[in-house]
Protein backbone atom coordinates (compact mmCIF):
# COMPACT_ATOMS: atom_id res chain seq x y z
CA UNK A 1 25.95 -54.45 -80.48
CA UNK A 2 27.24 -53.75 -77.04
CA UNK A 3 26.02 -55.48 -74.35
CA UNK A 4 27.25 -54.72 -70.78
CA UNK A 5 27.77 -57.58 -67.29
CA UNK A 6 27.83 -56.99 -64.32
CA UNK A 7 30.86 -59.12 -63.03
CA UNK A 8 30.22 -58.68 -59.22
CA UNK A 9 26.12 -59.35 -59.04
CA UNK A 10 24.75 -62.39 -57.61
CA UNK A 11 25.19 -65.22 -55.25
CA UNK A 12 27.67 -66.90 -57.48
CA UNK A 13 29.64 -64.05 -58.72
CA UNK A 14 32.27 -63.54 -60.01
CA UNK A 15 33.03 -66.75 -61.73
CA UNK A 16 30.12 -67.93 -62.69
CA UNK A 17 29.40 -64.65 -64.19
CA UNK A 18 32.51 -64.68 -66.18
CA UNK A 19 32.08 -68.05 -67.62
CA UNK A 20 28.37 -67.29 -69.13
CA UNK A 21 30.11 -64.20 -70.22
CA UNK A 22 32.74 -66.04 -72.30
CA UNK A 23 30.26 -68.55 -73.44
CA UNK A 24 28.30 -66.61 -74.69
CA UNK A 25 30.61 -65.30 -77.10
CA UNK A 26 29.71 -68.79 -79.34
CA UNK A 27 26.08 -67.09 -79.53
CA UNK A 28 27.22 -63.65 -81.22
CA UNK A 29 28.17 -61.98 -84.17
CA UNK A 30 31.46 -60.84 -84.99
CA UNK A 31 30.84 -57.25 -84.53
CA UNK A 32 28.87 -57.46 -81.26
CA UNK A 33 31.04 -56.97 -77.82
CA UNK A 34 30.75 -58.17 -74.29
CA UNK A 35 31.59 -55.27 -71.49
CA UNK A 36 32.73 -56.82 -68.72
CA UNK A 37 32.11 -54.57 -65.91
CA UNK A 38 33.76 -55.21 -62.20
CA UNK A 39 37.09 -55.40 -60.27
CA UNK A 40 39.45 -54.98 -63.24
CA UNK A 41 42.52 -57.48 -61.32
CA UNK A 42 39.45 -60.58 -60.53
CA UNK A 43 38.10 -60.26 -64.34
CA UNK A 44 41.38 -59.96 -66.15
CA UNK A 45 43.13 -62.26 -64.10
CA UNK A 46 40.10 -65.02 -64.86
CA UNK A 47 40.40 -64.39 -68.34
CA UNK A 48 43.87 -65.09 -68.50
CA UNK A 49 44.18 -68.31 -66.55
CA UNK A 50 41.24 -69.67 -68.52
CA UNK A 51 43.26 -68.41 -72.00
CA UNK A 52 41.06 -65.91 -73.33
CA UNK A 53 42.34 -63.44 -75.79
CA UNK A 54 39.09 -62.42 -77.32
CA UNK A 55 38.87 -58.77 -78.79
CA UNK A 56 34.94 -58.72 -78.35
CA UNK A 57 35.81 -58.41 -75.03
CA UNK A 58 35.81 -55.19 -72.93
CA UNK A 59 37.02 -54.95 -69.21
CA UNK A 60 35.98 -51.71 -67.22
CA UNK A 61 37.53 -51.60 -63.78
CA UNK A 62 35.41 -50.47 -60.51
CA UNK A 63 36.17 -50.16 -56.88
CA UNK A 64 32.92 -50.98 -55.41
CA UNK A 65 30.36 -53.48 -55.06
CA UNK A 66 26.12 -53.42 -53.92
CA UNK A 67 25.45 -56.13 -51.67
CA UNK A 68 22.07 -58.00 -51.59
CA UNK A 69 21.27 -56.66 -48.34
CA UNK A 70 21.88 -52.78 -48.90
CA UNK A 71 19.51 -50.30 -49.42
CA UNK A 72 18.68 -50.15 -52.98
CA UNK A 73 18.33 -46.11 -53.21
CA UNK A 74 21.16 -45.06 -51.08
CA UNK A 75 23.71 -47.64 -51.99
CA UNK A 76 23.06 -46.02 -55.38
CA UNK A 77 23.45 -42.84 -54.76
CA UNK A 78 26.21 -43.41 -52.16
CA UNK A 79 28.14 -46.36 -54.23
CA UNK A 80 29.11 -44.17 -57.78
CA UNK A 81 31.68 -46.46 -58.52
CA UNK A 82 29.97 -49.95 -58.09
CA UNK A 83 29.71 -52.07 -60.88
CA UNK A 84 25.84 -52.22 -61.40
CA UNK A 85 25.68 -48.25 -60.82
CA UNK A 86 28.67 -47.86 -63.36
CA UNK A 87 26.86 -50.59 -66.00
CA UNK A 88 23.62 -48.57 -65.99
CA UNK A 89 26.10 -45.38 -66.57
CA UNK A 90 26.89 -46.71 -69.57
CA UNK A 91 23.56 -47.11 -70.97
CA UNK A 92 22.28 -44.03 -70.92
CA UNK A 93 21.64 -42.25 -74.55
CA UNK A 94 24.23 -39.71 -73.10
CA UNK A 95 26.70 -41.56 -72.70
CA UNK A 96 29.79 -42.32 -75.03
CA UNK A 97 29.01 -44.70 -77.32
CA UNK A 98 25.95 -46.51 -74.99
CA UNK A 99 25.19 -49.48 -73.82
CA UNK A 100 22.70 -51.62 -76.06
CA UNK A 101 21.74 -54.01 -73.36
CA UNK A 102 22.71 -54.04 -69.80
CA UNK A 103 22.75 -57.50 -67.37
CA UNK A 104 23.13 -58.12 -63.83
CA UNK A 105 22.33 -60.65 -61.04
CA UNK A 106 22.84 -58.41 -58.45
CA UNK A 107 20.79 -56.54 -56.05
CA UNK A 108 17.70 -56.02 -57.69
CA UNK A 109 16.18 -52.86 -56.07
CA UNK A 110 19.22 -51.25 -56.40
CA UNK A 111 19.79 -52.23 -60.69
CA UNK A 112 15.98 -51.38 -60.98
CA UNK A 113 17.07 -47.33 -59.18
CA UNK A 114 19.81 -47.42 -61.43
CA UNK A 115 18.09 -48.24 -64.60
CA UNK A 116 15.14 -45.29 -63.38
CA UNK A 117 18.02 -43.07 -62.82
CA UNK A 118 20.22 -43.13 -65.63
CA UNK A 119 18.10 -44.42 -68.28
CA UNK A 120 15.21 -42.82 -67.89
CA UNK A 121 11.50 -43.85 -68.57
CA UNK A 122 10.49 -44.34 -72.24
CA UNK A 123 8.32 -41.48 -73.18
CA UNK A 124 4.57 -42.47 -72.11
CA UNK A 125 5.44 -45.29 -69.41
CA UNK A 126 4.37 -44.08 -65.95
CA UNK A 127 6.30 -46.55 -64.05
CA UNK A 128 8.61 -49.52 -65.59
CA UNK A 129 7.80 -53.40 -64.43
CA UNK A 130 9.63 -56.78 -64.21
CA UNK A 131 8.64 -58.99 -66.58
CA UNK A 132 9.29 -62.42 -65.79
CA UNK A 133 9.09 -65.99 -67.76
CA UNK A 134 7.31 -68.43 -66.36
CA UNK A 135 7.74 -72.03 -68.29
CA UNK A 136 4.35 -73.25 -67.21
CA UNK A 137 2.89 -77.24 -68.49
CA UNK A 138 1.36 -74.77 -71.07
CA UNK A 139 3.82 -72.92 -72.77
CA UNK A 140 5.76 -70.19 -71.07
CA UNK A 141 3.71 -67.65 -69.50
CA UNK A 142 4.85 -63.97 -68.94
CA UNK A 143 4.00 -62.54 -65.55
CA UNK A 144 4.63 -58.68 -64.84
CA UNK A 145 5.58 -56.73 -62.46
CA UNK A 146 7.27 -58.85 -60.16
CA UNK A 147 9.88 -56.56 -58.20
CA UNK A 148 9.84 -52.94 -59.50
CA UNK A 149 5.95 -51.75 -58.29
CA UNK A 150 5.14 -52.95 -55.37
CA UNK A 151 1.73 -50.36 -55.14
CA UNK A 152 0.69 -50.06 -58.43
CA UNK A 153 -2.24 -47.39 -59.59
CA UNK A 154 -4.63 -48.82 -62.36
CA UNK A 155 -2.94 -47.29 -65.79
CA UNK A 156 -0.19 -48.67 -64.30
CA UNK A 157 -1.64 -51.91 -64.80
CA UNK A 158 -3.27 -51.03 -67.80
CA UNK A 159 0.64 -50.32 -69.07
CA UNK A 160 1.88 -53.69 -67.51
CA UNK A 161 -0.66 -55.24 -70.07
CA UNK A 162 0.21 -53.56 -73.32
CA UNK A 163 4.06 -53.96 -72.08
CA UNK A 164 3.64 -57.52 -71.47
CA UNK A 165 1.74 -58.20 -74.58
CA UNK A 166 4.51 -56.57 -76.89
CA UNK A 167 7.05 -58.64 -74.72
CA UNK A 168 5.45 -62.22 -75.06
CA UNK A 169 5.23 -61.04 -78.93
CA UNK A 170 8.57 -59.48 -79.95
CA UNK A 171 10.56 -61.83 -76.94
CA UNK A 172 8.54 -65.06 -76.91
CA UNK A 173 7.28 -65.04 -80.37
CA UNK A 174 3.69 -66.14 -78.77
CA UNK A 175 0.84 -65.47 -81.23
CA UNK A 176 -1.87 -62.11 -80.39
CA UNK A 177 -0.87 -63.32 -76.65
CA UNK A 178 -3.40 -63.49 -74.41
CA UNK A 179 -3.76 -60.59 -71.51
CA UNK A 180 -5.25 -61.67 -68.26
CA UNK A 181 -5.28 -59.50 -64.73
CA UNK A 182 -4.49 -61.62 -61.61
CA UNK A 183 -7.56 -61.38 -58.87
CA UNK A 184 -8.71 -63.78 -56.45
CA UNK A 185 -11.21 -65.08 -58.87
CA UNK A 186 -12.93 -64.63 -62.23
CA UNK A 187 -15.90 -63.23 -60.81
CA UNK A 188 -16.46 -58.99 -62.20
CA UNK A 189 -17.69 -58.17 -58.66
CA UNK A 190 -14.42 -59.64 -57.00
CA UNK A 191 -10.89 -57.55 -56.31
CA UNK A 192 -10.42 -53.97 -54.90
CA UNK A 193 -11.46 -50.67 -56.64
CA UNK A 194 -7.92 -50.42 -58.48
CA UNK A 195 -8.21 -53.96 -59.91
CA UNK A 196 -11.60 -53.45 -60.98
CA UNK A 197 -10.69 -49.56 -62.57
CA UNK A 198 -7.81 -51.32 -64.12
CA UNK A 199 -9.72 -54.39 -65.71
CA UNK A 200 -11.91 -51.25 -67.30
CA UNK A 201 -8.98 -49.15 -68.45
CA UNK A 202 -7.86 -52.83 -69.81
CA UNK A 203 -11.42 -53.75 -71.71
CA UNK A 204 -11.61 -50.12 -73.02
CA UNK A 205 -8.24 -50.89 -75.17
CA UNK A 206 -9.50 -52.93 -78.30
CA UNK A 207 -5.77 -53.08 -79.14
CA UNK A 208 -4.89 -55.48 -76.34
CA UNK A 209 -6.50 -59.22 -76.53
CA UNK A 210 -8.11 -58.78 -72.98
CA UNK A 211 -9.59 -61.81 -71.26
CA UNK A 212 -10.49 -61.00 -67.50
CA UNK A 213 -8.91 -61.59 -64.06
CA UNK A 214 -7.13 -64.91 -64.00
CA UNK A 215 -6.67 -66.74 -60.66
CA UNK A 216 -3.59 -68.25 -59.39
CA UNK A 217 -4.43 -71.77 -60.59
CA UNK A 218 -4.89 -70.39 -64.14
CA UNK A 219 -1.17 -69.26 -64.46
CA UNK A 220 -0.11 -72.98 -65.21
CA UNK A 221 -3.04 -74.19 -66.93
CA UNK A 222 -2.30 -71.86 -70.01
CA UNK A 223 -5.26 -69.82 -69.81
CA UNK A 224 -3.40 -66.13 -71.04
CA UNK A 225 -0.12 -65.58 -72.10
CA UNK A 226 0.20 -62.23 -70.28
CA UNK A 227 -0.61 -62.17 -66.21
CA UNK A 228 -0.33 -58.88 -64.67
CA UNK A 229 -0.14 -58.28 -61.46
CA UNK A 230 1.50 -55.99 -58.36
CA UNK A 231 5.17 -56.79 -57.16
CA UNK A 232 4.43 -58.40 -53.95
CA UNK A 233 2.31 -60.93 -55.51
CA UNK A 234 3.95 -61.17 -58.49
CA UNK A 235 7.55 -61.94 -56.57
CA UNK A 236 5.87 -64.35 -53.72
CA UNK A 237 4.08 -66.36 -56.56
CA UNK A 238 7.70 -66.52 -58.73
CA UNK A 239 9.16 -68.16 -55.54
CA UNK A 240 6.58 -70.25 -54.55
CA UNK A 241 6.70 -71.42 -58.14
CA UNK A 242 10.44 -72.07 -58.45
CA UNK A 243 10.52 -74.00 -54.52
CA UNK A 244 7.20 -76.03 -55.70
CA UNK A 245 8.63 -77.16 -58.94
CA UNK A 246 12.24 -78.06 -57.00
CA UNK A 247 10.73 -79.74 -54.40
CA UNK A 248 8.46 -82.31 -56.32
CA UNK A 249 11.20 -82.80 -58.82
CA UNK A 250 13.31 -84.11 -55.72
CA UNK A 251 10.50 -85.77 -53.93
CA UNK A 252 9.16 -87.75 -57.42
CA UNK A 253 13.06 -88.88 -58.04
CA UNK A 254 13.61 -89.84 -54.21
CA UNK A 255 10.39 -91.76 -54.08
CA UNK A 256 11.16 -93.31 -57.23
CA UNK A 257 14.35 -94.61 -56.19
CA UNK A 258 13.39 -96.09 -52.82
CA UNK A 259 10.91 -97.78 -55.01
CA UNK A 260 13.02 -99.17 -57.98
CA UNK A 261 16.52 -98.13 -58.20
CA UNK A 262 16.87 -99.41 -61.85
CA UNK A 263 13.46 -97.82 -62.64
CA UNK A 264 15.09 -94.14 -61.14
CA UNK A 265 18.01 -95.13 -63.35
CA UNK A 266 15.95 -95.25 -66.93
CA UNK A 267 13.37 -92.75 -65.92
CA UNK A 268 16.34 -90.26 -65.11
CA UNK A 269 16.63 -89.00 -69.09
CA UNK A 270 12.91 -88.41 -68.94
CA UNK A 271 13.14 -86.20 -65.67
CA UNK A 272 15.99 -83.91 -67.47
CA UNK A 273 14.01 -83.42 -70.25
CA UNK A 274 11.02 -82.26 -68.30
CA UNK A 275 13.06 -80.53 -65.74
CA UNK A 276 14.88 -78.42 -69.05
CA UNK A 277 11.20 -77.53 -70.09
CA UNK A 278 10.60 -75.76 -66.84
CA UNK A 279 14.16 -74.45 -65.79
CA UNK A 280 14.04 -70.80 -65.85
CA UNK A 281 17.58 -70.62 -66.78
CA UNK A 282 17.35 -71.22 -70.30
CA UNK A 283 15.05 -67.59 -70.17
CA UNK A 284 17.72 -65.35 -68.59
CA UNK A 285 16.95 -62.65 -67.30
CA UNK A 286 13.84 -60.80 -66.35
CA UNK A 287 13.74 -57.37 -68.66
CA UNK A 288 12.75 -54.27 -66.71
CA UNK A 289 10.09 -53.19 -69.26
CA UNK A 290 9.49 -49.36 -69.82
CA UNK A 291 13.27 -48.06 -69.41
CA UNK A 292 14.62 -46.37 -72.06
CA UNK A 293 17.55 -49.09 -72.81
CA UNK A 294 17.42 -53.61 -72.29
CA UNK A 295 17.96 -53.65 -68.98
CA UNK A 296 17.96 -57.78 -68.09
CA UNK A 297 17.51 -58.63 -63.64
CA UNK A 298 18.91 -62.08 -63.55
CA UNK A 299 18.19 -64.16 -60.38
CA UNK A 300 20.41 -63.90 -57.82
CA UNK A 301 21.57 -67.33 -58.05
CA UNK A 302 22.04 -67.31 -62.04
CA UNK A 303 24.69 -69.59 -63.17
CA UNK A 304 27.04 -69.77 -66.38
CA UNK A 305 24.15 -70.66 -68.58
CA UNK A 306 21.84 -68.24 -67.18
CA UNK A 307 24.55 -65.59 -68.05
CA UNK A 308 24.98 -66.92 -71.54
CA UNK A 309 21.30 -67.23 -72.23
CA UNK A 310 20.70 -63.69 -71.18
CA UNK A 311 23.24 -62.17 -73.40
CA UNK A 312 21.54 -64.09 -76.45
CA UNK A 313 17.81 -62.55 -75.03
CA UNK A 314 19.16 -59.50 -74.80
CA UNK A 315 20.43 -59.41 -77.98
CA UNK A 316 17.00 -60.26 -79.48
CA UNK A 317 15.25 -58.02 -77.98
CA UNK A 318 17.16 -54.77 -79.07
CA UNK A 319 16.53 -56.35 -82.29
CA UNK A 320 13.09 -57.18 -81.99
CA UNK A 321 12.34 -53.04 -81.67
CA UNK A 322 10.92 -54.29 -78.44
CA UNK A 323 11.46 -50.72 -76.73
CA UNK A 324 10.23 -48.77 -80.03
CA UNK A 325 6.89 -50.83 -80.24
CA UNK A 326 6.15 -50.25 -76.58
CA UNK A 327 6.56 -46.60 -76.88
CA UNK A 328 4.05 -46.81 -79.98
CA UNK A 329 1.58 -48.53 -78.18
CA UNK A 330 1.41 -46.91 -75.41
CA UNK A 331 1.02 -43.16 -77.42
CA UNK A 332 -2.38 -44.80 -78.98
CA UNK A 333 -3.42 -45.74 -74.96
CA UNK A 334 -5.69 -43.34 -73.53
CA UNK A 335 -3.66 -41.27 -70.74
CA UNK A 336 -5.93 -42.55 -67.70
CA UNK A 337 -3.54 -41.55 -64.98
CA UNK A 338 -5.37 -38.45 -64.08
């Protein structure tokens, strides 16, 4: 298996990337290879201070880099020769000898046009979503889309679900996950004309487990498996989620210490085990469901680990068939998008 990096993505980039790179070479098999895409001089010159001679190991020099702050369209069509345009390149079924997975930490509208661009949509998916892992006090919870759609049409929705539900399946190994439409509350009468055609298009599918609109609350009390949802919401909850957590974390350990110093002392194991349950590095990246080809969006401030754990997701999931049973799935939907 070939799975491709973007070296120069992300806030911590490129070292960072690089290290979770060469980690993660613990995690795979013999045969599989790790494409290190970026400036050629920075990568090879990391690899040899840090003495690694590894022939899984791929370097493929570019000249330019996306910054977070560019437009995602026309840095991609302007920027040929930057590493996550040149990564998605290399994944397309074209290509010689393609890309099985692609990663990057980079700017995420602009891996997202790539992705579109180069790998094309899988047949039947009108428009691809990010599906991200949410470790929840219930089990993690997969909420999609939270960066590619930001106005979605009902099917689209409707496609979020089945997409979702094959993820949390194939990726998560959760049991006949549970489907559930965000809304501002459970109530049939509640939401706008889209949510309400898409909780019908949703219902009408005996093939997904359907249970009705799901509030925010509901996300971390484990009531679905599967939230779907539009970008903007989807992205401001993921953030307001990943502040919340950080900040009570910190507030519960400061508070405790003021208090007790010894007590902060023994009580600090139990706060790294509970802060592991719910760090959202340990799930990698975010895989933009519906592109022909595992395409992971890591956070922009991933770290080693987050690198490392996305090459072993990634990995899985071209495995798993993930790609193969979406496409079935959605050929049995109804085609609603008239």
């Amino acid at each position: 298996m070939r799975i491709g990096v973007d070296v120069m993505g992300g806030d911590n980039a490129p070292d960072a990337i690089l290290e979770g790179a060469i980690s993660s070479l613990e995690s795979i098999g013999r045969d599989d290879e790790i494409i290190l895409v970026g400036d050629a001089t920075i990568i090879e010159g990391y690899l040899k201070d840090h003495g690694v001679d590894d022939p899984r190991i791929t370097v493929v020099g570019c000249t330019e880099v996306i910054g977070m702050s560019e437009s995602p369209v026309e840095a991609v069509r302007s920027k040929k020769d930057a590493s996550l345009v040149v990564l998605a390149r290399m994944a397309r079924r074209k290509a010689d000898r393609p890309l099985d997975a692609i990663i990057s930490a980079g700017n995420t509208g602009a891996f997202v046009a790539a992705a579109q661009m180069f790998l094309r949509r899988l047949p039947g998916v009108h428009r691809p979503g990010v599906a991200v892992t949410l470790p929840t006090f219930s089990g993690p919870v997969t909420l999609i889309d939270v960066g590619a759609n930001l106005e979605p049409k009902p099917h689209h929705l409707a496609q979020y679900g089945v997409m979702g539900e094959v993820y949390a399946g194939l990726g998560l190994s959760v049991d006949h996950p549970r489907v559930g439409l965000m809304n501002v509350g459970g109530e049939e009468q509640k939401g706008t004309p889209h949510m309400q055609q898409a909780r019908d298009l949703l219902r009408a599918d005996s093939s997904i487990n359907y249970i009705g609109y799901v509030e925010g609350r509901g996300v971390f009390n484990g009531v679905a498996d599967v939230v779907i949802t539009d970008a903007v919401v989807g992205n401001v909850m993921l953030k307001l989620a990943e502040g919340l957590s950080a900040g009570i974390f910190k507030s519960i350990a400061r508070e405790v210490q003021e208090i007790d110093p010894d007590l902060a002392t023994r009580l600090e194991p139990v706060f790294q085990r509970i802060y592991s349950k719910h760090d959202y590095h340990e799930y990698g990246g975010a895989p933009l469901l519906g592109v022909a080809g595992i395409c992971l969006i890591l956070h922009g401030s991933s770290v080693g680990r987050t690198i490392s754990s996305s090459v072993v997701h990634a990995k899985r999931y071209v495995e798993s068939g993930l790609n193969a049973t979406i496409t079935r799935r959605l050929g049995a939907m109804p085609d609603a998008s008239a």
